[in-house]
C-alpha atoms as a PDB file:
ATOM      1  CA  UNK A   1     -20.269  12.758 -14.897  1.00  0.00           C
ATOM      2  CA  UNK A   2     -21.647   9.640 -13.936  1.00  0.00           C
ATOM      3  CA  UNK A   3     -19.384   6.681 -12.852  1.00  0.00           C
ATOM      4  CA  UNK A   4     -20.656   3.425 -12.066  1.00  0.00           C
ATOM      5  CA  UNK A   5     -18.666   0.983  -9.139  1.00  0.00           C
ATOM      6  CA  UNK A   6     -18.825  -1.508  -7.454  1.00  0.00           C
ATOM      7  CA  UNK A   7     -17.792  -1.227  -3.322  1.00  0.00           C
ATOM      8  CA  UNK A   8     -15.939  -4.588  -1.987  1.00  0.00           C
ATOM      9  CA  UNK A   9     -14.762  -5.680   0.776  1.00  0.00           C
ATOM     10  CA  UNK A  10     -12.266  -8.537   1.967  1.00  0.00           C
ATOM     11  CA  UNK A  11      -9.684  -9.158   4.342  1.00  0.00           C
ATOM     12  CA  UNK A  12     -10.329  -6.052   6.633  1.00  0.00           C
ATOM     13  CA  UNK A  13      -9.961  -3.886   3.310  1.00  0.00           C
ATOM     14  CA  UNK A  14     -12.654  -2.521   1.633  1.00  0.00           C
ATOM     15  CA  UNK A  15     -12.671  -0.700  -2.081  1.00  0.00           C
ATOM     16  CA  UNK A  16     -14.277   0.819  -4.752  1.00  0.00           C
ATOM     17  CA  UNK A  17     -14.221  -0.848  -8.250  1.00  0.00           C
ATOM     18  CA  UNK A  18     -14.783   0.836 -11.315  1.00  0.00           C
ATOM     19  CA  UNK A  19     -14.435  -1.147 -15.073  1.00  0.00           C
ATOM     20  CA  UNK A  20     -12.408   0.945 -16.673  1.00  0.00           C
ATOM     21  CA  UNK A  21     -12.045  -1.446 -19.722  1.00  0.00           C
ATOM     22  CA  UNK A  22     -13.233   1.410 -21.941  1.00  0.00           C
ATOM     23  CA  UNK A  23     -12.206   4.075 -20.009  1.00  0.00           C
ATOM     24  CA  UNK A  24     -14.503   6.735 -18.458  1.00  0.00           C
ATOM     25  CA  UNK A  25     -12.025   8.440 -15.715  1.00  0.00           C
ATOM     26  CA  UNK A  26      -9.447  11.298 -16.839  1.00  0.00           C
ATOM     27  CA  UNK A  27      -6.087  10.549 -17.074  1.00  0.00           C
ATOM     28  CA  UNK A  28      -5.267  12.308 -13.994  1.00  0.00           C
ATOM     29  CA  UNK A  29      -8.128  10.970 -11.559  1.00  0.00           C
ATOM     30  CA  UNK A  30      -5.706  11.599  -8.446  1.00  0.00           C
ATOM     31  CA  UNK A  31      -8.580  13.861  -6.811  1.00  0.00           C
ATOM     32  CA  UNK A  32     -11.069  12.257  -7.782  1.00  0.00           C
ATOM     33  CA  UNK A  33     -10.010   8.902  -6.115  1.00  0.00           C
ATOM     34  CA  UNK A  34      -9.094  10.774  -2.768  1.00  0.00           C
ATOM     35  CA  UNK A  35     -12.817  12.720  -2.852  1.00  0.00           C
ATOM     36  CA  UNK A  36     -13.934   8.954  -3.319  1.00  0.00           C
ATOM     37  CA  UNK A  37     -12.131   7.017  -0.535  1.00  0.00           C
ATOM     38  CA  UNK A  38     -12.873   9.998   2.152  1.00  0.00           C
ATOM     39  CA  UNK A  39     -15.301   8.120   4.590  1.00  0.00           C
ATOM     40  CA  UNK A  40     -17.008  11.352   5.542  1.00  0.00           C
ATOM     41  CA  UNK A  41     -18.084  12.937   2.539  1.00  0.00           C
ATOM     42  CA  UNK A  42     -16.906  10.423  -0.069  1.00  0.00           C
ATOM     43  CA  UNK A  43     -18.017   6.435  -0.825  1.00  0.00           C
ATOM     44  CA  UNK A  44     -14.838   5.624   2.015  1.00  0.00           C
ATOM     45  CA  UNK A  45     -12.539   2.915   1.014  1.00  0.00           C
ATOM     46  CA  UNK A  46      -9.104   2.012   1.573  1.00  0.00           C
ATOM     47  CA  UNK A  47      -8.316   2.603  -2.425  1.00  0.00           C
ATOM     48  CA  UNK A  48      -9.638   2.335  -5.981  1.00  0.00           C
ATOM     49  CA  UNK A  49      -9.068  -0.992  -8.113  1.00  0.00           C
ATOM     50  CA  UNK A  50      -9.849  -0.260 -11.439  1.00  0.00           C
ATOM     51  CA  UNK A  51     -10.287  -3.160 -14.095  1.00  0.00           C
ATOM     52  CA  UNK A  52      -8.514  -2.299 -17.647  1.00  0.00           C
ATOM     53  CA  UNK A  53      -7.947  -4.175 -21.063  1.00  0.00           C
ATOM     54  CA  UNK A  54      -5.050  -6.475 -21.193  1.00  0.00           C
ATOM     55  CA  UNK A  55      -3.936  -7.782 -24.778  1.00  0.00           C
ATOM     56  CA  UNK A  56      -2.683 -11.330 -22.362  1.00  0.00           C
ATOM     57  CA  UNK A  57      -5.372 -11.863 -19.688  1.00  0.00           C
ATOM     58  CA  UNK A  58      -9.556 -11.179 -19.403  1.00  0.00           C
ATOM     59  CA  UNK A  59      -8.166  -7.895 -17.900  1.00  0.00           C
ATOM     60  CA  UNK A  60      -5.836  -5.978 -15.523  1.00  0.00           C
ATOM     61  CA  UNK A  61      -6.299  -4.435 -12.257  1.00  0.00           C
ATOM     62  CA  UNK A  62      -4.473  -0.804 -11.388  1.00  0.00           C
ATOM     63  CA  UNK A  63      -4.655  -0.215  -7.815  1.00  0.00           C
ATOM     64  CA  UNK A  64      -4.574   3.796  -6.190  1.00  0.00           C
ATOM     65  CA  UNK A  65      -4.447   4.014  -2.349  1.00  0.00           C
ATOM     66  CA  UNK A  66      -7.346   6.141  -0.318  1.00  0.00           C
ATOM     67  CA  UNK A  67      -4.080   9.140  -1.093  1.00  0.00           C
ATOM     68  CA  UNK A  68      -4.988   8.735  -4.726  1.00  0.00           C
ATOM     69  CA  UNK A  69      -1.484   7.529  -4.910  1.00  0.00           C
ATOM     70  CA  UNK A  70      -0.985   4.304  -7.456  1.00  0.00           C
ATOM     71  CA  UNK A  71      -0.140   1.625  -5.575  1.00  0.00           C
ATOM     72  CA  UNK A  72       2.419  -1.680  -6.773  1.00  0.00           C
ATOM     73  CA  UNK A  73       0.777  -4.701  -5.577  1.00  0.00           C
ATOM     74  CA  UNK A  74       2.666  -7.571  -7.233  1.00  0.00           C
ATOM     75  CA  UNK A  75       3.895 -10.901  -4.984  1.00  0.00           C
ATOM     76  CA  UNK A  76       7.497 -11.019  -4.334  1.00  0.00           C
ATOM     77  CA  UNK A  77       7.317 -13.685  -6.701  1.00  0.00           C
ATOM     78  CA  UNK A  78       5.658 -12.037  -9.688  1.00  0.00           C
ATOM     79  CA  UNK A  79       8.357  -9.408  -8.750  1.00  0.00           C
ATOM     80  CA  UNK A  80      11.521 -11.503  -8.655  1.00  0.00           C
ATOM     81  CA  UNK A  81      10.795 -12.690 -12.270  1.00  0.00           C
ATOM     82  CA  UNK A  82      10.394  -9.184 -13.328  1.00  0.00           C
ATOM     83  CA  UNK A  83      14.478  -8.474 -11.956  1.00  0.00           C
END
């Protein structure tokens, strides 16, 4: 399988981006993400942003840490109008 991205950096983080707007990862892509971020033998980055569809915006980022865990990265204001 090949997967196109796009490594970034800012702010002393650094990332890989993939456009997921039509998907091309699994559902599960837990592995894969942590075989990605490993600096030795992988890409190395801090986490994976992926770009999706969104029916309300141009599109919408999910964020996994370097664990493959999915990370919540909303302000405490976006998250205070959510409560």
């Amino acid at each position: 399988m090949t997967i196109r991205f796009t490594k970034m950096h800012g702010a002393g983080n650094d990332f890989v981006v993939i456009d997921h707007r039509a998907p091309v990862l699994p559902a599960d892509a837990t592995d894969l993400f942590i075989r990605m971020c490993d600096r030795r033998r992988g890409i190395g980055a801090d986490g994976v942003l992926l770009l999706e569809s969104s029916s309300t915006h141009d599109f919408a980022m999910r964020y996994h840490n370097s664990d493959g865990s999915r990370a919540d990265f909303r302000s405490e204001e976006h998250t205070s109008e959510l409560q």
